[in-house]
C-alpha atoms as a PDB file:
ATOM      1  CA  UNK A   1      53.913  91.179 133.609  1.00  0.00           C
ATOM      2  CA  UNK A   2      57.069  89.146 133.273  1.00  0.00           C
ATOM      3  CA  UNK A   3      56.871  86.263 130.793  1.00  0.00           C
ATOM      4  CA  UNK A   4      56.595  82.837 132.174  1.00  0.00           C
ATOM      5  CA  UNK A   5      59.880  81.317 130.668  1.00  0.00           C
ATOM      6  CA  UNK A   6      61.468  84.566 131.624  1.00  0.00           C
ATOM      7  CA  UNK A   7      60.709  84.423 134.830  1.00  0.00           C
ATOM      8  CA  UNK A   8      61.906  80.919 135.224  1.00  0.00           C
ATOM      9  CA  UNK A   9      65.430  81.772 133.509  1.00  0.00           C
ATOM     10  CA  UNK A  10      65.803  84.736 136.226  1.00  0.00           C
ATOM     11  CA  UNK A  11      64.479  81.928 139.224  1.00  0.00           C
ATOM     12  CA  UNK A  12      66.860  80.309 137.961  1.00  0.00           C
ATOM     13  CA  UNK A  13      69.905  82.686 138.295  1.00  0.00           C
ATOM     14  CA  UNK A  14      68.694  83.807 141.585  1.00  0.00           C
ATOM     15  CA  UNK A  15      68.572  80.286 143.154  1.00  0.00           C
ATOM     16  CA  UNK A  16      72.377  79.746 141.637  1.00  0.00           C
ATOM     17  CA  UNK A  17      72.998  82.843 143.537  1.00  0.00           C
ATOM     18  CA  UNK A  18      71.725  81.946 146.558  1.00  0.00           C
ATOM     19  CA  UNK A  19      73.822  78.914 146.107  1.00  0.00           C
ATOM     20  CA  UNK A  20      76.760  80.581 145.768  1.00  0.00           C
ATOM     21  CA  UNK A  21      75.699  82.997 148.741  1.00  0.00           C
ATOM     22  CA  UNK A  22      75.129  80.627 150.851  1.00  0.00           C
ATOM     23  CA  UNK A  23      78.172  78.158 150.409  1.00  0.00           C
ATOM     24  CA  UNK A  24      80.485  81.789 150.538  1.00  0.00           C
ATOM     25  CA  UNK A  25      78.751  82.189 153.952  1.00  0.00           C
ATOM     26  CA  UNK A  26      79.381  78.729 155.308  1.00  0.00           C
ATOM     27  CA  UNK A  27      83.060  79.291 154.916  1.00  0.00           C
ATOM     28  CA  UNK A  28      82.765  81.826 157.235  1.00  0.00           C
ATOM     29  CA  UNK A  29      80.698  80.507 159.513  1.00  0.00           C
ATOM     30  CA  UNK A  30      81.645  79.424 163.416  1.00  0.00           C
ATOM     31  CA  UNK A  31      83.236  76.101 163.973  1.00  0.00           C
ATOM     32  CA  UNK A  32      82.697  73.720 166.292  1.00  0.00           C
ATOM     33  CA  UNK A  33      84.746  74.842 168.608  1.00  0.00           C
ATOM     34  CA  UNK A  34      83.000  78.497 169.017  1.00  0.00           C
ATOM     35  CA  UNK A  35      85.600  80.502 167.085  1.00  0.00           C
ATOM     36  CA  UNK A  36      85.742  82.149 164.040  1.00  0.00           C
ATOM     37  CA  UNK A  37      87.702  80.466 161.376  1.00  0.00           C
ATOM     38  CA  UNK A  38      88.470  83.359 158.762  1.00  0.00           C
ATOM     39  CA  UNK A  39      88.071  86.260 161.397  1.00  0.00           C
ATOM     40  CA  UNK A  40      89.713  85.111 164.389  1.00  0.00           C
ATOM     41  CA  UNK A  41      92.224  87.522 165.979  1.00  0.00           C
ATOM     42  CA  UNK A  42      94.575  86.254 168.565  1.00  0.00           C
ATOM     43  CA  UNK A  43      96.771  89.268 169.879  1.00  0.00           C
ATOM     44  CA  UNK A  44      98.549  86.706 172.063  1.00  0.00           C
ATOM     45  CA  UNK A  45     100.695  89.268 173.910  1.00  0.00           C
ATOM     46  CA  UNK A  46      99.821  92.324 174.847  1.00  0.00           C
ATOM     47  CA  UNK A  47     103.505  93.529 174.100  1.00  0.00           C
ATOM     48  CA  UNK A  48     103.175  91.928 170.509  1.00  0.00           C
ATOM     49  CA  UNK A  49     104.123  94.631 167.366  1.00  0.00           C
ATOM     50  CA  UNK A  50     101.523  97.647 167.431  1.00  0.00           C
ATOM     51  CA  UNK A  51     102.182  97.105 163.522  1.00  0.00           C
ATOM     52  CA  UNK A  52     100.948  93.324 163.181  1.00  0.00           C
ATOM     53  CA  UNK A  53      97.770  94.014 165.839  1.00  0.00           C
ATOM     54  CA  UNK A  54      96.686  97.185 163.047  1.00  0.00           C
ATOM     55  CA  UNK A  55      97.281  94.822 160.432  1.00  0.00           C
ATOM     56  CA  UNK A  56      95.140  92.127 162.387  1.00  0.00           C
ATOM     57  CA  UNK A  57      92.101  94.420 162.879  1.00  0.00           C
ATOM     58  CA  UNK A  58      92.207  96.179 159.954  1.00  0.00           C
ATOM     59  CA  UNK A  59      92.152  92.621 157.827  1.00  0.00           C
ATOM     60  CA  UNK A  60      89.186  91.472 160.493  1.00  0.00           C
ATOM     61  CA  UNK A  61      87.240  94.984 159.830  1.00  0.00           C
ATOM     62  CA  UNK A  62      87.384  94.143 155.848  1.00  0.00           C
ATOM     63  CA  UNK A  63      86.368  90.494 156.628  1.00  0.00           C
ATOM     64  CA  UNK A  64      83.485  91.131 158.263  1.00  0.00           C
ATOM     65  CA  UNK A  65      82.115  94.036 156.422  1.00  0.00           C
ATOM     66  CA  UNK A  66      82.518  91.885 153.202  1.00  0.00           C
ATOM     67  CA  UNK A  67      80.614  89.193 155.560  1.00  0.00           C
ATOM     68  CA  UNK A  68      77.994  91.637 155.857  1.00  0.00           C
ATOM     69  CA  UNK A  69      77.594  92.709 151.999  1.00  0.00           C
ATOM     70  CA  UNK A  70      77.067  88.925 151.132  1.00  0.00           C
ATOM     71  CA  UNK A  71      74.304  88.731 154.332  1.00  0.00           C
ATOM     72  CA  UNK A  72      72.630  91.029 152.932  1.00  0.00           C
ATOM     73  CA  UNK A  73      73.135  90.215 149.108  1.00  0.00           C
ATOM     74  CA  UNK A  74      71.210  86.561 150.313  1.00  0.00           C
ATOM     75  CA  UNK A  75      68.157  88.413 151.806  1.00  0.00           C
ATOM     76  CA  UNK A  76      67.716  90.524 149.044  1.00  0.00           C
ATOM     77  CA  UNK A  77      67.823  87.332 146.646  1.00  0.00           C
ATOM     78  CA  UNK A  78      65.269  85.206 149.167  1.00  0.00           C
ATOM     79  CA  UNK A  79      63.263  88.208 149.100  1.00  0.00           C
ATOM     80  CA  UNK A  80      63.208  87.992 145.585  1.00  0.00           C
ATOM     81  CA  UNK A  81      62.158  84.430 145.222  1.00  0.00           C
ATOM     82  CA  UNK A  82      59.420  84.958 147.943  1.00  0.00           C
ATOM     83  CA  UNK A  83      58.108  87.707 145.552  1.00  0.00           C
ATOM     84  CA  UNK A  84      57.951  85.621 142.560  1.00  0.00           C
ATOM     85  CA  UNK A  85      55.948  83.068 144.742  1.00  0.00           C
ATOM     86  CA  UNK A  86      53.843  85.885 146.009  1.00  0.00           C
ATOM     87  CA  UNK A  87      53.115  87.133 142.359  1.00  0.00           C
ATOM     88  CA  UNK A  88      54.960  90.681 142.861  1.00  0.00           C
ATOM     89  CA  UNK A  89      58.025  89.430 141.438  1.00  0.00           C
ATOM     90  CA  UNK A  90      59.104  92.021 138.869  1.00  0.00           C
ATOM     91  CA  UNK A  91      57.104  95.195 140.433  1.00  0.00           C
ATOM     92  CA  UNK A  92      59.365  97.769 142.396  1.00  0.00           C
ATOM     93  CA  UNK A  93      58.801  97.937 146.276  1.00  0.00           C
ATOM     94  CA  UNK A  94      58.333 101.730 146.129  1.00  0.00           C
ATOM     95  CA  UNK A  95      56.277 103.007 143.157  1.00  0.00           C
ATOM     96  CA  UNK A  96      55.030  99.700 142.062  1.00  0.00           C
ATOM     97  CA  UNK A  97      55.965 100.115 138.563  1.00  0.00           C
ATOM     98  CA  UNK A  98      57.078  97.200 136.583  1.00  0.00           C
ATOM     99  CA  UNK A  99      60.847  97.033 137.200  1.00  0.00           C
ATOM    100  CA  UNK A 100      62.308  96.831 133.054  1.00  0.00           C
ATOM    101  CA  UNK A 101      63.166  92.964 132.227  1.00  0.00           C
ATOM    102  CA  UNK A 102      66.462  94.402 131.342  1.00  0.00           C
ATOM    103  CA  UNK A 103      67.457  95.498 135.352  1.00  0.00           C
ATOM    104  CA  UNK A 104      66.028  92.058 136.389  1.00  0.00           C
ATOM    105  CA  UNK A 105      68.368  90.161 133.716  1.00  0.00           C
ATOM    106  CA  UNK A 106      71.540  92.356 135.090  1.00  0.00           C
ATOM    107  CA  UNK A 107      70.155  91.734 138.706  1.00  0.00           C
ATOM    108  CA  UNK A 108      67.565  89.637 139.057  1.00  0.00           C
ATOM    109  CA  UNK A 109      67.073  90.767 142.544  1.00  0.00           C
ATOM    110  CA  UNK A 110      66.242  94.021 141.977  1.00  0.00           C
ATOM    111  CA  UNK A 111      63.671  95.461 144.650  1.00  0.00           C
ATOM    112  CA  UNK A 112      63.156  99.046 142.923  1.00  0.00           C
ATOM    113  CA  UNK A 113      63.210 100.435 139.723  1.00  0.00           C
ATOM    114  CA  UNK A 114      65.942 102.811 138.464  1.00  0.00           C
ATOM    115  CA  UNK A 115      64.088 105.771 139.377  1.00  0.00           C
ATOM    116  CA  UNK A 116      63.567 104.808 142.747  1.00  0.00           C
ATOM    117  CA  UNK A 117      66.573 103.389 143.475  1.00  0.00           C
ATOM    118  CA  UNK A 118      68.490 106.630 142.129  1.00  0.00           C
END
């Protein structure tokens, strides 16, 4: 079982990542106006340089896979502060071992232990 003030120094980090998740995210996020800010792409003109569209799509493809590591960085950290509310903070999802306090101070929201996650 994790110590108390440990536990609170790792709720900590993982709520300044969420934070920082979050506020990433919300850069990204739709305006107003329906369109994407960072991943719009225009291709104007069908007759436009082959070059510049593969350079568009290829730049959109990287934007929106990065888009979809920090998505699912975020749930992984909520996760993680729903199971420190739930009490199985600390406890890996597949063997239910206690997950060593030095993988939760590297990443706090670990889900599995090393063994499990190897």
């Amino acid at each position: 079982m994790i110590d108390k003030i440990i536990q609170e120094k790792l709720k900590e980090k993982l709520i300044s990542e969420k934070t920082r998740l979050e506020e990433t995210l919300a850069a990204t996020e739709t305006n107003k106006a329906g369109t994407d800010r960072e991943y719009q792409t225009s291709f104007p003109e069908i007759e436009r340089d082959q070059e510049q569209n593969a350079d568009e799509m290829e730049l959109y493809e990287s934007n929106l896979a990065a888009d979809e590591t920090l998505k699912s960085e975020l749930k992984k950290v909520n996760s993680a502060l729903a199971r420190m509310e739930s009490g199985t903070y600390g406890y890996c999802l597949n063997c239910q071992k206690e997950i060593p306090i030095e993988r939760l101070e590297a990443y706090p929201q670990a889900e599995k232990c090393l063994d499990c996650k190897s």
